[in-house]
C-alpha atoms as a PDB file:
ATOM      1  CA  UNK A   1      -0.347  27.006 -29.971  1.00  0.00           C
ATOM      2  CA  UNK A   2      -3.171  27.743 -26.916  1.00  0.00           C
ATOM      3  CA  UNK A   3      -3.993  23.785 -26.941  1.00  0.00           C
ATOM      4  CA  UNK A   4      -0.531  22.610 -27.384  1.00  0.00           C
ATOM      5  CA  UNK A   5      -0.130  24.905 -23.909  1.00  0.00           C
ATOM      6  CA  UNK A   6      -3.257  23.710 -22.198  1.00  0.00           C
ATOM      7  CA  UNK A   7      -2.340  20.063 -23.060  1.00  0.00           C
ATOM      8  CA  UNK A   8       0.998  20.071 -21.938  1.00  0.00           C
ATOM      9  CA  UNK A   9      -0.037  22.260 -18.327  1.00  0.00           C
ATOM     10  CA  UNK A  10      -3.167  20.048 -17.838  1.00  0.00           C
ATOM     11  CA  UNK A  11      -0.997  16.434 -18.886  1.00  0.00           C
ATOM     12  CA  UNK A  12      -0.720  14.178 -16.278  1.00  0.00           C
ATOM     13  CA  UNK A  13       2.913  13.696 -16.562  1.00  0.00           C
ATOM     14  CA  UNK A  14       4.263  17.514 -16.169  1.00  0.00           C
ATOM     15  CA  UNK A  15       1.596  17.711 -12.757  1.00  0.00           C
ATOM     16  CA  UNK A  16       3.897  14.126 -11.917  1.00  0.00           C
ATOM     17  CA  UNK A  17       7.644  15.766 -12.514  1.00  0.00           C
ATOM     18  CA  UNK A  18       6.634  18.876 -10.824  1.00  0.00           C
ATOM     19  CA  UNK A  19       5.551  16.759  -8.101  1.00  0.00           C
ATOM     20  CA  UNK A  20       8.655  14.391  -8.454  1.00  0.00           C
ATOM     21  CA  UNK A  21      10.980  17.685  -8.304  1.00  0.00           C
ATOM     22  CA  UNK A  22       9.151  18.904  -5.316  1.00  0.00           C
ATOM     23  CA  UNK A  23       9.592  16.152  -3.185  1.00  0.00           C
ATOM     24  CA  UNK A  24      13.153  15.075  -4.121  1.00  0.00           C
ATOM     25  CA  UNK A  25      14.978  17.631  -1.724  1.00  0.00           C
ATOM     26  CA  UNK A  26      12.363  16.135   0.831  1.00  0.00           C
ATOM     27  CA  UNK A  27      13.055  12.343   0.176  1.00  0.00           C
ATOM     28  CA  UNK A  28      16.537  12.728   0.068  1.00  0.00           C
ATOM     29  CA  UNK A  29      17.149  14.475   3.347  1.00  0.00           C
ATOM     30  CA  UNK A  30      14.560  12.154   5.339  1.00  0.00           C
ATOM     31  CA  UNK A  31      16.492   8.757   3.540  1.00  0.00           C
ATOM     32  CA  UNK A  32      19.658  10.702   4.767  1.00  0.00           C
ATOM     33  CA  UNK A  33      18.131  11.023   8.468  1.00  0.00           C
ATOM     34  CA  UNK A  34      17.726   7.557   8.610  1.00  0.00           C
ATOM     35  CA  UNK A  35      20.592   5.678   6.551  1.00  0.00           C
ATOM     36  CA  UNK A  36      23.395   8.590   8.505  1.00  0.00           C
ATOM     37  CA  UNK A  37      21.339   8.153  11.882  1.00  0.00           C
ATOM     38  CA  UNK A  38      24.642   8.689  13.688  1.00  0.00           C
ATOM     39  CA  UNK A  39      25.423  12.484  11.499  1.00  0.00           C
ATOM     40  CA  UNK A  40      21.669  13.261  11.722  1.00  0.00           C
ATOM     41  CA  UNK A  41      22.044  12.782  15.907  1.00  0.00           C
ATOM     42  CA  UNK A  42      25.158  15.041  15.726  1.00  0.00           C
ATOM     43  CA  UNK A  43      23.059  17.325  13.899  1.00  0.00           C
ATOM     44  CA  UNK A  44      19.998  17.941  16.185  1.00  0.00           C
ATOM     45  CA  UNK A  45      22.441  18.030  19.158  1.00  0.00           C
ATOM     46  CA  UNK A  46      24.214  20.894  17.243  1.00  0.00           C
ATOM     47  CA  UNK A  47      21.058  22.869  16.930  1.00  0.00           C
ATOM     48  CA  UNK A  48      20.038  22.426  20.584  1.00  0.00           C
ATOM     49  CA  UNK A  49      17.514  19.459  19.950  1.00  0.00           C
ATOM     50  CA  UNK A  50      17.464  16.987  22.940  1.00  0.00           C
ATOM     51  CA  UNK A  51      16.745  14.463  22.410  1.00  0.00           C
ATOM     52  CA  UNK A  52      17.949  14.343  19.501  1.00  0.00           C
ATOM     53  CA  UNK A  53      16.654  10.690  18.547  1.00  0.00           C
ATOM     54  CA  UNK A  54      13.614  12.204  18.749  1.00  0.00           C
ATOM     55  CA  UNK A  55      14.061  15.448  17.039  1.00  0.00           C
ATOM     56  CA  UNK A  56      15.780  13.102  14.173  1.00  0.00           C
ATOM     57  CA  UNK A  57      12.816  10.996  14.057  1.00  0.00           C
ATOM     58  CA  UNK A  58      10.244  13.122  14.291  1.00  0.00           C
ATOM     59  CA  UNK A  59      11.752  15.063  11.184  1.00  0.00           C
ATOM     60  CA  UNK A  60      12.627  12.074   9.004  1.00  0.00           C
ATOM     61  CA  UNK A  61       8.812  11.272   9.463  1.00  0.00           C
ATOM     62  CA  UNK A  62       7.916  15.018   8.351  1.00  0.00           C
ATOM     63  CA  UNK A  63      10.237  14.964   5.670  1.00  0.00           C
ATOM     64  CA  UNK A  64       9.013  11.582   3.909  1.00  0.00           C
ATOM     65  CA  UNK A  65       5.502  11.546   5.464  1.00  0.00           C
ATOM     66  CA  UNK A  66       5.012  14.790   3.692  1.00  0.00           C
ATOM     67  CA  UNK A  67       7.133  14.180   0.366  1.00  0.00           C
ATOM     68  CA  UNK A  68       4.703  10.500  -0.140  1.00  0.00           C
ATOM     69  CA  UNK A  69       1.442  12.648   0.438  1.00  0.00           C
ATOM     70  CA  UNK A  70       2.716  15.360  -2.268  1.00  0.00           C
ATOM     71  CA  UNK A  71       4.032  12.132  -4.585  1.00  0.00           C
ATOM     72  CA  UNK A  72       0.765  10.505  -4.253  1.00  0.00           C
ATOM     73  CA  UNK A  73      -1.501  13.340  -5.181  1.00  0.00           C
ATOM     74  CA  UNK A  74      -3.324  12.892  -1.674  1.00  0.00           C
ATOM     75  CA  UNK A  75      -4.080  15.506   1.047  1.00  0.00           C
ATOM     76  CA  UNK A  76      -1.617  17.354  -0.682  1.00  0.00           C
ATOM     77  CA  UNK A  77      -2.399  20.372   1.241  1.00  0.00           C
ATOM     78  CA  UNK A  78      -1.075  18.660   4.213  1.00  0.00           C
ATOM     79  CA  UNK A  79       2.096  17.387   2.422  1.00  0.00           C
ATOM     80  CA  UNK A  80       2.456  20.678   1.504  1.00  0.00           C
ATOM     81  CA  UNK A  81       1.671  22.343   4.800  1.00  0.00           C
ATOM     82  CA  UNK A  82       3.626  20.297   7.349  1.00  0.00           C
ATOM     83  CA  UNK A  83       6.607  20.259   4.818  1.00  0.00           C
ATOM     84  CA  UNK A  84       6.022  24.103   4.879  1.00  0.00           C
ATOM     85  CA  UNK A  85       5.681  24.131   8.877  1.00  0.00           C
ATOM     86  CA  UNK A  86       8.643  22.146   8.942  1.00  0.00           C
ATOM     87  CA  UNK A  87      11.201  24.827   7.101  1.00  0.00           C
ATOM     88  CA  UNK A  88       9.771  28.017   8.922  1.00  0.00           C
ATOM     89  CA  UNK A  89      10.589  25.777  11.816  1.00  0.00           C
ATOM     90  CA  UNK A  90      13.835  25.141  10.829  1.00  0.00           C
ATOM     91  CA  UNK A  91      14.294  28.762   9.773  1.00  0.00           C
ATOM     92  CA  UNK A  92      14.116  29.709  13.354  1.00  0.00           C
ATOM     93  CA  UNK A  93      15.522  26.859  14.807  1.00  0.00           C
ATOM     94  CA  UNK A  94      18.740  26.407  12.780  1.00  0.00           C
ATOM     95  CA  UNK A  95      19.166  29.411  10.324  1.00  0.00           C
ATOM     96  CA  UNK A  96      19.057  32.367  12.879  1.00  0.00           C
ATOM     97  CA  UNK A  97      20.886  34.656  10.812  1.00  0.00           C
ATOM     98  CA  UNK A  98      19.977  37.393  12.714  1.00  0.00           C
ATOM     99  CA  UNK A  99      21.637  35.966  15.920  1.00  0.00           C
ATOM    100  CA  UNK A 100      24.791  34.794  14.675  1.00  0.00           C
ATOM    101  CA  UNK A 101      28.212  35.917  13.890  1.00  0.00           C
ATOM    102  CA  UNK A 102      29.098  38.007  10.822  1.00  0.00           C
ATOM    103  CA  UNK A 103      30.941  35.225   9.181  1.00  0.00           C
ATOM    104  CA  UNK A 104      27.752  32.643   9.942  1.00  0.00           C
ATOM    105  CA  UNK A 105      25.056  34.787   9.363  1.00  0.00           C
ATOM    106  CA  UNK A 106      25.638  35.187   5.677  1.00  0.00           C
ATOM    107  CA  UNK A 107      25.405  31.798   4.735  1.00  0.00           C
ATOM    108  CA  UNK A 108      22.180  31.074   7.249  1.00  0.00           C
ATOM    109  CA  UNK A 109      20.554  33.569   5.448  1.00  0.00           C
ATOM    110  CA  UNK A 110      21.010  31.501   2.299  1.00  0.00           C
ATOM    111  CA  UNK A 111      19.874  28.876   4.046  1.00  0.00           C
ATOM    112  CA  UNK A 112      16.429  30.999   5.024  1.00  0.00           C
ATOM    113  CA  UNK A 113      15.862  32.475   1.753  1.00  0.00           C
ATOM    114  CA  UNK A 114      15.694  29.110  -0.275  1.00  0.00           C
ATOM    115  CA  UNK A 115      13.578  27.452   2.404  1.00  0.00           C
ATOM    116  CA  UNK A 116      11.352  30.372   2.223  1.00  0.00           C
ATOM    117  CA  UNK A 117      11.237  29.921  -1.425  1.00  0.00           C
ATOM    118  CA  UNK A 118      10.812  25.968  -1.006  1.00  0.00           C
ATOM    119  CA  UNK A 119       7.678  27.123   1.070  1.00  0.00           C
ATOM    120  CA  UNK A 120       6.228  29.355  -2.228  1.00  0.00           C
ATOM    121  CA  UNK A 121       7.187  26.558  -4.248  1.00  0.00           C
ATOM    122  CA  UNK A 122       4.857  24.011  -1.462  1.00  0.00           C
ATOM    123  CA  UNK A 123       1.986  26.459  -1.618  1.00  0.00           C
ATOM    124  CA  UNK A 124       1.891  26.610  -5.002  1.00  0.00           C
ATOM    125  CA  UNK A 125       1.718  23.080  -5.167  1.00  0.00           C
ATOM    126  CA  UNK A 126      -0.979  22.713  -2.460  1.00  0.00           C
ATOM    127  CA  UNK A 127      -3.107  25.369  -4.265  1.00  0.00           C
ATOM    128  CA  UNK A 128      -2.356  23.762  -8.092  1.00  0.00           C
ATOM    129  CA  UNK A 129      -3.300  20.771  -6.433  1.00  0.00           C
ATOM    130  CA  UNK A 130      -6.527  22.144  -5.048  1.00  0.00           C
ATOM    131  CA  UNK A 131      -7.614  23.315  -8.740  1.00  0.00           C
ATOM    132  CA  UNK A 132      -6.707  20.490 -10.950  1.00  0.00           C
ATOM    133  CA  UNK A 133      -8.934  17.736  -8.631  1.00  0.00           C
ATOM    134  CA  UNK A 134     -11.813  21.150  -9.121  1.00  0.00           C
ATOM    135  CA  UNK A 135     -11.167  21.591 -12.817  1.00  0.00           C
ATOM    136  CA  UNK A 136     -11.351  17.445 -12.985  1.00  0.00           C
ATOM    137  CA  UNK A 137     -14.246  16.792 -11.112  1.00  0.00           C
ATOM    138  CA  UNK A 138     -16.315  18.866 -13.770  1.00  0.00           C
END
């Protein structure tokens, strides 16, 4: 049962899906920044963020800059650490539970606590990533 284990946690193809599932909430928000430019604007000017072209591109490149680095196995750790820059960032930018009103505060703290997980979830990642290429280079 121990090899079945340390195949299937040392195959190629789990260390790709986990990857894969990583990145997709990454992809799929800096696609959206781009293809619903016009929502994305309305967006950043909500939060505050002028200019908010900028803001928008400057986060669509984050988002998939980050996610192709984490899908392609290289630098990982960065991937991993601007992506986890990125939602602290946002958790103070955006989701500032602690400053709004009772009936939006609840929900921004949602918002916090799964980017804070998301941020476990890219360290993780950045340190799994930093054992298999040590555990493969022997």
């Amino acid at each position: 049962m121990r090899n079945v284990l340390d195949t299937v946690l040392t195959s190629r193809w789990l260390w790709l899906l986990a990857r894969l599932l990583l990145a997709v909430v990454f992809v799929s928000s800096g696609l959206a920044k781009l293809l619903a430019y016009e929502a994305s604007l309305a967006e950043m000017r909500s939060a505050g963020l002028h200019p908010d072209w900028l803001f928008n591109i400057a986060t669509a490149v984050t988002l998939l800059g980050g996610s192709v680095l984490i899908l392609l196995d290289r630098a990982l750790w960065l991937g991993s650490g601007a992506l986890a820059v990125f939602l602290a960032l946002t958790i103070v930018v955006v989701h500032r539970f602690w400053a709004l009103p009772a009936d939006q505060a609840q929900p921004a703290l949602f918002w916090a606590l799964e980017h804070l997980s998301l941020i476990g979830g890219l360290m993780a990642a950045a340190i799994a990533g930093h054992l298999r290429k040590r555990l493969l280079a022997v």
